[in-house]
N, C-alpha and C. Protein backbone atom coordinates (compact mmCIF):
# COMPACT_ATOMS: atom_id res chain seq x y z
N UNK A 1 118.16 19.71 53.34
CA UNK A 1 119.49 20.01 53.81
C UNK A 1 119.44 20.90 55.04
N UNK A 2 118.50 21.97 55.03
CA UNK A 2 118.33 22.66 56.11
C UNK A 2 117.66 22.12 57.53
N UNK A 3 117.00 21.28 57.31
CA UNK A 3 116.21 20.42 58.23
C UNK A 3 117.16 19.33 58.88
N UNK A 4 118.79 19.19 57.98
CA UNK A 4 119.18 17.95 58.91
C UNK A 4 120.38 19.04 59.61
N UNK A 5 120.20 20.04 59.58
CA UNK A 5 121.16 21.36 60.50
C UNK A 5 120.56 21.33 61.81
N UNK A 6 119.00 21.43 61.43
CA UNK A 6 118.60 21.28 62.76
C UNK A 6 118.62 20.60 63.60
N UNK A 7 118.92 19.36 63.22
CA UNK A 7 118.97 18.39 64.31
C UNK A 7 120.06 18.44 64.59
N UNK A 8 121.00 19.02 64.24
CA UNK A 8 121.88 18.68 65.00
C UNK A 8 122.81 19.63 65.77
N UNK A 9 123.50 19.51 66.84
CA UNK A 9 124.07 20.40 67.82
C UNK A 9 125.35 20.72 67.65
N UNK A 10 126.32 21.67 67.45
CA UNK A 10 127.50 21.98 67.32
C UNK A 10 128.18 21.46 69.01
N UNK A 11 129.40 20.77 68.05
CA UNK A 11 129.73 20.06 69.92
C UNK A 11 130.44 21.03 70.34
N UNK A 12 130.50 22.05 69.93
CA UNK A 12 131.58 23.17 70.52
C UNK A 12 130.60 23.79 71.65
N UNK A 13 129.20 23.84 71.63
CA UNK A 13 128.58 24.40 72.50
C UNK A 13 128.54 23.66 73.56
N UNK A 14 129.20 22.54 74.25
CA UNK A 14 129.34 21.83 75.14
C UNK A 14 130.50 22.22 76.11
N UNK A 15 130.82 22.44 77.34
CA UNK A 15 131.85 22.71 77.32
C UNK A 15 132.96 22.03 77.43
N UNK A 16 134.29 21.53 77.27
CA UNK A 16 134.78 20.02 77.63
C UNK A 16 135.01 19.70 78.94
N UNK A 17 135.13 20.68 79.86
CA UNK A 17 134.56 20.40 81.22
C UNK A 17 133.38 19.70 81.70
N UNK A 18 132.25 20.23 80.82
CA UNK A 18 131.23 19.04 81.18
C UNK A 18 131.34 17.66 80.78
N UNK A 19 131.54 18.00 79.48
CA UNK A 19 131.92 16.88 78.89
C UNK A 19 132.69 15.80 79.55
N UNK A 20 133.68 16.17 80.55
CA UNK A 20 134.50 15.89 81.08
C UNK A 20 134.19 14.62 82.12
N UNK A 21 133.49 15.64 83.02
CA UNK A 21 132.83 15.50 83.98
C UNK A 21 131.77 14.58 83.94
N UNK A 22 130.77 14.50 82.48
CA UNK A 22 129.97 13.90 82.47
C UNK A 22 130.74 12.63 82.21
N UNK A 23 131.28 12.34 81.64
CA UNK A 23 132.06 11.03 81.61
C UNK A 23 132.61 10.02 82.63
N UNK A 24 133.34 10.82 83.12
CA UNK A 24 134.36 10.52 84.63
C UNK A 24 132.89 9.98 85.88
N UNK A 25 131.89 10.84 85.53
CA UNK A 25 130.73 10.21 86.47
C UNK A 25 130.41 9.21 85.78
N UNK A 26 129.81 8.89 84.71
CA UNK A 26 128.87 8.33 83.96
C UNK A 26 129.92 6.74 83.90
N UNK A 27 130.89 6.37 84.06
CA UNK A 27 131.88 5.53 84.25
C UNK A 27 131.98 5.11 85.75
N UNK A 28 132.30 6.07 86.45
CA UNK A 28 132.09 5.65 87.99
C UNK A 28 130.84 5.09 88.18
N UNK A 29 129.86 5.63 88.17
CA UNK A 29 128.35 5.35 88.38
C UNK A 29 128.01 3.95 87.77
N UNK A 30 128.41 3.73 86.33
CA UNK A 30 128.32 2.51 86.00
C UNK A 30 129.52 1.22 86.97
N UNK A 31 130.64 1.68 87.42
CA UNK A 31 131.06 0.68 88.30
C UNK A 31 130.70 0.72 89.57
N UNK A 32 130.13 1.61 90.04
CA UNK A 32 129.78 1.47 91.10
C UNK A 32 128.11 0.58 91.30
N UNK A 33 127.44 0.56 90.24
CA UNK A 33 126.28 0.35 90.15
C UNK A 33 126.50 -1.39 89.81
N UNK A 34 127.62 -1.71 88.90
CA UNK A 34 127.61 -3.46 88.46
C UNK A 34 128.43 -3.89 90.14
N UNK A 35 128.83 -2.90 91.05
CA UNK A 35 129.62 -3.36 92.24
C UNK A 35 128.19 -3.69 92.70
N UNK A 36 127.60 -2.51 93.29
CA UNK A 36 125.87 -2.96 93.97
C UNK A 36 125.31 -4.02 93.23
N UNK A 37 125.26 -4.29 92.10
CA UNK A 37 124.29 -5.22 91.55
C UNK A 37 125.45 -6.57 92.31
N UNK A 38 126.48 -6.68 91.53
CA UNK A 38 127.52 -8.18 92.46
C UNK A 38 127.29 -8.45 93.71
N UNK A 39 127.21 -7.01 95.02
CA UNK A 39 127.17 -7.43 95.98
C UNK A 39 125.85 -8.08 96.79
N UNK A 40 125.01 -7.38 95.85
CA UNK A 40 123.61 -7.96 96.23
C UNK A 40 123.25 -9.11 95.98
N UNK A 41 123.36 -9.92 94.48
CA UNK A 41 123.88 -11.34 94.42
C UNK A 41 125.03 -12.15 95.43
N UNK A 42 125.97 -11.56 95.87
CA UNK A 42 126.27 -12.45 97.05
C UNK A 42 127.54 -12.44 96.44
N UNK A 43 128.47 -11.72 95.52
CA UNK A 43 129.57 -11.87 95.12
C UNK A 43 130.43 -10.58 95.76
N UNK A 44 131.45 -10.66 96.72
CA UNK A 44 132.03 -9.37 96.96
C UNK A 44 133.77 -9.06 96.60
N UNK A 45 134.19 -8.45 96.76
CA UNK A 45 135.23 -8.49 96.67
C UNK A 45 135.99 -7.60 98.46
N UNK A 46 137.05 -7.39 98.57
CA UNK A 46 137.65 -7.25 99.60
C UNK A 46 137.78 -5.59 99.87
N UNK A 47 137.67 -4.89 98.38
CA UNK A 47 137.40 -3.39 98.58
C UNK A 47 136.13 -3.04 98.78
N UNK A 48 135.26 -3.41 98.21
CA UNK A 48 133.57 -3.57 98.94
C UNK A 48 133.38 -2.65 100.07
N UNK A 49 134.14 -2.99 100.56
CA UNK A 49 133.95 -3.00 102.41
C UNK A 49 134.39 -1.37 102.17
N UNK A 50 135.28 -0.74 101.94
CA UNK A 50 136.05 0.24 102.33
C UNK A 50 135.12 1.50 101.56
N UNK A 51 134.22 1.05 100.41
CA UNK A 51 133.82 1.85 99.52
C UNK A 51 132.17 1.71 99.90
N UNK A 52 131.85 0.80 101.24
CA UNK A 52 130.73 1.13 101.66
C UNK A 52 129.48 0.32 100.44
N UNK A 53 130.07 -0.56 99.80
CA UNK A 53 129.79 -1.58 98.84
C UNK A 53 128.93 -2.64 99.53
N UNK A 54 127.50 -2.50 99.77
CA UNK A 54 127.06 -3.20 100.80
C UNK A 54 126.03 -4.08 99.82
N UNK A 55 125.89 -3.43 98.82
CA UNK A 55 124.38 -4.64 97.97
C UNK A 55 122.90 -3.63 98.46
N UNK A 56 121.90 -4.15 97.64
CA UNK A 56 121.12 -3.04 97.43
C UNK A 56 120.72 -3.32 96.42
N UNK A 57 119.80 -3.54 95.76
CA UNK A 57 118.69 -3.62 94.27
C UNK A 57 118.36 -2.58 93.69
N UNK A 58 117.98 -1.76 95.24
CA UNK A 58 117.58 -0.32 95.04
C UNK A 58 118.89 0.22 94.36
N UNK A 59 119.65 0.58 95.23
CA UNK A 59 121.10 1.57 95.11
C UNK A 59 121.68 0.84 93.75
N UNK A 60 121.74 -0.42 93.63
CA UNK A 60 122.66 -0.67 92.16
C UNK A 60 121.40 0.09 91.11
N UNK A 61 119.98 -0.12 90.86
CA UNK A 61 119.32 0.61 90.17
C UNK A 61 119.60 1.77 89.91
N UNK A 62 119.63 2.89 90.73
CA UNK A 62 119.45 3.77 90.78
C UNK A 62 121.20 4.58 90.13
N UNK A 63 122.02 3.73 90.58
CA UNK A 63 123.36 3.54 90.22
C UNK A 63 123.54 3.60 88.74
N UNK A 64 123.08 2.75 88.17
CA UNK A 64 123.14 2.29 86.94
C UNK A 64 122.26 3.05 85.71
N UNK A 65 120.98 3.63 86.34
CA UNK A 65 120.59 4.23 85.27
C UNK A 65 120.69 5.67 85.06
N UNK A 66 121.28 6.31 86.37
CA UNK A 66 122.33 6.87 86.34
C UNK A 66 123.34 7.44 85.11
N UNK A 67 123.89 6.52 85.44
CA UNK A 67 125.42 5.96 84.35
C UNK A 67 124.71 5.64 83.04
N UNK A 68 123.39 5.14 82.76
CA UNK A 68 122.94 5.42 81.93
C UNK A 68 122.56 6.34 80.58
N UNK A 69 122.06 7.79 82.47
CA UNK A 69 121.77 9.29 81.08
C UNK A 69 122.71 9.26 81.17
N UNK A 70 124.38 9.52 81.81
CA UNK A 70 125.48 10.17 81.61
C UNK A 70 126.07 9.42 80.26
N UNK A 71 126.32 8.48 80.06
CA UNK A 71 126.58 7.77 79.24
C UNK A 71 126.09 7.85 77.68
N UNK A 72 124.57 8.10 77.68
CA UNK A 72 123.94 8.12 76.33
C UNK A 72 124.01 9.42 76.47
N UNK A 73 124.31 10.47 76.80
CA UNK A 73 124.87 12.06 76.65
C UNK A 73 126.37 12.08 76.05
N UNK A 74 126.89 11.45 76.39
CA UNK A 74 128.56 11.40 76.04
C UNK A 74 128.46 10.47 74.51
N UNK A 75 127.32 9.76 74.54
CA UNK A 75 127.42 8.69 73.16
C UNK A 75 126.80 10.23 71.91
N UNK A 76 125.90 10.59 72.32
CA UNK A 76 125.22 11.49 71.69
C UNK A 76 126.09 12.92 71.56
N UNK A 77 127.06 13.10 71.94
CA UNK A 77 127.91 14.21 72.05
C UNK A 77 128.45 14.19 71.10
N UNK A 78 128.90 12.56 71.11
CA UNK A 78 130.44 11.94 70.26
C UNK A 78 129.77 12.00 69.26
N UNK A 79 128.24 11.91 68.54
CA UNK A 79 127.39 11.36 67.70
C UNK A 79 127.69 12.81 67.08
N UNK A 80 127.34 13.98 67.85
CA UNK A 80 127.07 15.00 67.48
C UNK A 80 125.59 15.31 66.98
N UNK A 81 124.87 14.66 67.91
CA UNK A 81 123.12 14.35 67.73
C UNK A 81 122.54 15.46 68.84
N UNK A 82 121.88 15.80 68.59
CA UNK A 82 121.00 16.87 69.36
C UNK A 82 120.34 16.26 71.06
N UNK A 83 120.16 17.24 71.58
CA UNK A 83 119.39 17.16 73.31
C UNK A 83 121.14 16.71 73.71
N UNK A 84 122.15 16.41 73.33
CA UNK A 84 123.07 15.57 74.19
C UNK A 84 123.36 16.32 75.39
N UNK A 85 123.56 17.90 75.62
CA UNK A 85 123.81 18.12 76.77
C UNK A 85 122.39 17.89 77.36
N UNK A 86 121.62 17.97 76.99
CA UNK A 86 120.33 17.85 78.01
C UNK A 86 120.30 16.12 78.99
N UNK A 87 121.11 15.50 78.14
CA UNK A 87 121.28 14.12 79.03
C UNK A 87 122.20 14.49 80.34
N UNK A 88 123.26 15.15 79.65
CA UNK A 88 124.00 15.58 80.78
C UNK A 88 123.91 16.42 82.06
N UNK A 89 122.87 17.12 81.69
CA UNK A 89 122.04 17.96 82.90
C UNK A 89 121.28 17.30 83.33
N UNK A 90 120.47 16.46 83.04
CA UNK A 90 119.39 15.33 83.96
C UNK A 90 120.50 14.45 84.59
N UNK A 91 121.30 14.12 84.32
CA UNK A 91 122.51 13.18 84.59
C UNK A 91 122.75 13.83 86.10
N UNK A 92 123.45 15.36 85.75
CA UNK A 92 124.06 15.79 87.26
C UNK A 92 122.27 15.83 87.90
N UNK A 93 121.16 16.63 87.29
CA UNK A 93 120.38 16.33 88.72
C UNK A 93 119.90 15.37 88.80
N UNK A 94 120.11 14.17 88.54
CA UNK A 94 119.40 12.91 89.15
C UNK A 94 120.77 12.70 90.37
N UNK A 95 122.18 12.65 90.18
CA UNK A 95 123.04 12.57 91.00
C UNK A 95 122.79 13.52 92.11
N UNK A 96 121.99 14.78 92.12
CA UNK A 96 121.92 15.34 93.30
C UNK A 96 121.25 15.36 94.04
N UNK A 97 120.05 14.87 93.45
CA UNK A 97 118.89 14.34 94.07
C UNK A 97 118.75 12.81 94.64
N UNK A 98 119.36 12.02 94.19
CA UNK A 98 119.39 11.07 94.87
C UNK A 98 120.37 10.72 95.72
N UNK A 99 121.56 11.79 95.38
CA UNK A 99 122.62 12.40 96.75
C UNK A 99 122.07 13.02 97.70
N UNK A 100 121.54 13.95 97.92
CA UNK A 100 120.45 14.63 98.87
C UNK A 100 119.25 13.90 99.28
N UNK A 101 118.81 12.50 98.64
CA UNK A 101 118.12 11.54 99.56
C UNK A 101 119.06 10.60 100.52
N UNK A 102 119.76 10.35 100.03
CA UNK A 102 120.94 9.56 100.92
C UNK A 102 121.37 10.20 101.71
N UNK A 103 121.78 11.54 101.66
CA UNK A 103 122.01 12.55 102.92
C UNK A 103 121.09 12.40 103.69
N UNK A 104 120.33 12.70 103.41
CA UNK A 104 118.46 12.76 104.52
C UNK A 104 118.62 11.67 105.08
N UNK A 105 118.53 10.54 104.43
CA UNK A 105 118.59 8.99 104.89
C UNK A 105 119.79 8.59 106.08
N UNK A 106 120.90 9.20 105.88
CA UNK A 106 121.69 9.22 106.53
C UNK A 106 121.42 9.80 108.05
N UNK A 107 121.59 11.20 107.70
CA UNK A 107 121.21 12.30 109.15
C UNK A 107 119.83 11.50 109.85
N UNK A 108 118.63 11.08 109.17
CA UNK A 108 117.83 10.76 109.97
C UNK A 108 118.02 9.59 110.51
N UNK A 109 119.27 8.75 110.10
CA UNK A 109 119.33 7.32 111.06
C UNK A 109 120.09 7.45 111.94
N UNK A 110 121.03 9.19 112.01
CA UNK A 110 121.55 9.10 112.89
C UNK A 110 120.92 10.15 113.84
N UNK A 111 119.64 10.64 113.92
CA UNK A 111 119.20 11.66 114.42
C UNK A 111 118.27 10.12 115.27
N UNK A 112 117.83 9.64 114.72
CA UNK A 112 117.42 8.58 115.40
C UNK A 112 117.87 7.71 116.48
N UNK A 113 119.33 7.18 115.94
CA UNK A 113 119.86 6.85 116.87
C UNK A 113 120.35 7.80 117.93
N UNK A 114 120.13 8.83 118.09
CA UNK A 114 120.67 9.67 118.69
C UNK A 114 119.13 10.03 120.01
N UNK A 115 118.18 10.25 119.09
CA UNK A 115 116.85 10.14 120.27
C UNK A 115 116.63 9.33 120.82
N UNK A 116 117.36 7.69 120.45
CA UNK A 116 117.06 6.44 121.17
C UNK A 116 118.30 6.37 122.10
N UNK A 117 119.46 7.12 122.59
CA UNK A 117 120.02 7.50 122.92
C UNK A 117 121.45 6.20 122.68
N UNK A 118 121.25 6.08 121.53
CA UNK A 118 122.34 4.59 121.45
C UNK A 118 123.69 5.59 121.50
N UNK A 119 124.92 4.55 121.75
CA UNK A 119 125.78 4.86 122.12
C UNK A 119 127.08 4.74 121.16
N UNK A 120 126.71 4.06 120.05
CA UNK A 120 127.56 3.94 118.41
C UNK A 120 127.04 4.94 117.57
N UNK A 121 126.77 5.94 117.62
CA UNK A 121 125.97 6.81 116.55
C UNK A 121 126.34 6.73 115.00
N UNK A 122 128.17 7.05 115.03
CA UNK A 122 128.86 7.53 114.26
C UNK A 122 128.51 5.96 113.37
N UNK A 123 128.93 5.07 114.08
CA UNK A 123 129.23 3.14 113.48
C UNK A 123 128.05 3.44 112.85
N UNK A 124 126.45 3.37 113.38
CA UNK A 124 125.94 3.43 113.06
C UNK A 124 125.41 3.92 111.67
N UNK A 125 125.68 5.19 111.52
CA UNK A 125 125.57 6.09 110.57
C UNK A 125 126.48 5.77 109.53
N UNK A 126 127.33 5.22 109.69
CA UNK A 126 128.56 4.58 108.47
C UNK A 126 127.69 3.90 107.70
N UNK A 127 126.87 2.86 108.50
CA UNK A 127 126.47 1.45 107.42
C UNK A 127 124.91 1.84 106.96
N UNK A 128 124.70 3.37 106.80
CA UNK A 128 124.08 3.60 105.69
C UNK A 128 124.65 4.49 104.70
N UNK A 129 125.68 4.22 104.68
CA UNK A 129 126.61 4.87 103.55
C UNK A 129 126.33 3.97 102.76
N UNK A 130 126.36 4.73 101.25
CA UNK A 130 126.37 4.06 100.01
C UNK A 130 126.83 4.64 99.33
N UNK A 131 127.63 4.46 97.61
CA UNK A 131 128.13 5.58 96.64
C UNK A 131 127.05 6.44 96.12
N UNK A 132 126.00 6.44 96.62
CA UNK A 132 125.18 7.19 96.23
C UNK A 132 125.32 8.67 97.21
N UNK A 133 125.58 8.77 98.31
CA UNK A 133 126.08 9.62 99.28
C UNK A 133 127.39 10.44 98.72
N UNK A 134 128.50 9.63 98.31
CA UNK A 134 129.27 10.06 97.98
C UNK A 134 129.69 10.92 96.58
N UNK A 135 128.77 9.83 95.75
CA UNK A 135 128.76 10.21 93.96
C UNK A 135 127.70 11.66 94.15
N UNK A 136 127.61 12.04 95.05
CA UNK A 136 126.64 13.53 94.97
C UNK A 136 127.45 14.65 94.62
N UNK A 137 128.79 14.55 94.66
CA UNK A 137 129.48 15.26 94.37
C UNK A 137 129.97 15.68 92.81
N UNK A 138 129.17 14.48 91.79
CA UNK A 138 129.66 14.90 90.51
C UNK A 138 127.92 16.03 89.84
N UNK A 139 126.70 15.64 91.02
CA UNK A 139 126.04 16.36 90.63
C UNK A 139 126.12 17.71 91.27
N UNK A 140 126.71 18.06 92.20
CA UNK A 140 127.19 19.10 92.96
C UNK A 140 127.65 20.05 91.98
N UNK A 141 128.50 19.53 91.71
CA UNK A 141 129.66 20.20 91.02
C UNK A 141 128.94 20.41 89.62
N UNK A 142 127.91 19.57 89.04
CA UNK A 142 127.59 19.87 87.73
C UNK A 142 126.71 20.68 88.01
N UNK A 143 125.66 21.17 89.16
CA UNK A 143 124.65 21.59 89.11
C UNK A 143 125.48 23.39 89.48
N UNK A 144 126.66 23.23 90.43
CA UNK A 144 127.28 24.31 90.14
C UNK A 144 127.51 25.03 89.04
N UNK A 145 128.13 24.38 88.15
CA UNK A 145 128.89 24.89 87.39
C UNK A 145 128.03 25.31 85.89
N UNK A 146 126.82 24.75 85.72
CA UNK A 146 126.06 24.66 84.75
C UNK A 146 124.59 24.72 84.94
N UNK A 147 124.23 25.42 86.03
CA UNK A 147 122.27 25.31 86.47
C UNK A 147 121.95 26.72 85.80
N UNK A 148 123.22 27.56 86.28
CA UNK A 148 122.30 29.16 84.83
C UNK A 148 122.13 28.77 83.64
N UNK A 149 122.96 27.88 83.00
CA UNK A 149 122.53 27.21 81.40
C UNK A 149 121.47 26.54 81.27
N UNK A 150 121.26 25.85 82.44
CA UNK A 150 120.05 24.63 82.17
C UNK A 150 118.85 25.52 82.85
N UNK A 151 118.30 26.56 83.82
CA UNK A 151 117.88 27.06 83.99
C UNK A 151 117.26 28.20 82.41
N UNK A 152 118.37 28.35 82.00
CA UNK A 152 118.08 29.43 80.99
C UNK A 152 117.13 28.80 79.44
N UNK A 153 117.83 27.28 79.79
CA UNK A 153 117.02 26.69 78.51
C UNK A 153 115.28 26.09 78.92
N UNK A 154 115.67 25.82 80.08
CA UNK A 154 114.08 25.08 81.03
C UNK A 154 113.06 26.65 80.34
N UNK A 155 113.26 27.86 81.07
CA UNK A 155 112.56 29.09 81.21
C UNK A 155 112.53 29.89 79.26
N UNK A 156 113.29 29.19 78.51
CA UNK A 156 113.39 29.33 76.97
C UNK A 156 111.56 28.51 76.49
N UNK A 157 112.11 26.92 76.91
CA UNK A 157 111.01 26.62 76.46
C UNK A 157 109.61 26.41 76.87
């Protein structure tokens, strides 16, 4: 009886802000990731375009498994099964880290175009936009709001 306490996590120690948060990403990320996977097969739709929906194997991957940890954190929450916030903290830093490669990726195609002295920089620099650039903001915000917790448990064990 004491041994099945342990496994498991009081969901009150979550906060519903993360909780929140981890969701609202972990949902986006998964549509944004079956959008990359459609557009890369050759299926688009007409918002595509506006959301920088270009196709990508890579980017729907990376999209999707993603939406993955966020997802099996929120399943495991609801479960009331143990590690669940820990999905949710790999969740925001995989979003910030592969937000902060897309940044890099970005600035250097336009630092590039900029030493080759082309004359569209900005155009340029658009069409390596991806939601991966943009979705950096749910790890932003998670890595804000929650890195002394996840810091405190990393340096625990």
């Amino acid at each position: 009886m004491a041994n099945s306490n342990k496994s498991k996590t009081n969901s009150n120690s979550v906060p519903s802000a993360k909780y929140g948060l981890g969701l609202i990403a972990g949902i986006l990320y998964l549509a944004f990731g079956i959008m990359q996977l459609t557009a890369t097969v050759g299926f688009t739709m007409p918002f595509y375009e506006s959301l920088y929906i270009t196709g990508g194997i890579f980017n729907a991957f990376v999209l999707l498994v993603t939406a993955a940890v966020f997802l099996t954190g929120i399943l495991r929450m609801n479960r009331n099964t143990a590690e669940a916030d820990a999905f949710l903290d790999v969740g925001f830093l995989l979003s910030l880290a592969f937000g902060i490669v897309a940044i890099l990726g970005t600035l250097a195609g336009g630092l590039d175009m900029w030493i080759g002295e082309e004359e569209e920089i900005v155009e340029g620099m658009l069409e390596t936009v991806t939601p991966l650039l943009y979705m950096v903001v749910f790890g932003f915000l998670g890595y804000c709001l929650w890195a002394k917790d996840l810091f405190r448990k990393v340096v625990a064990a």
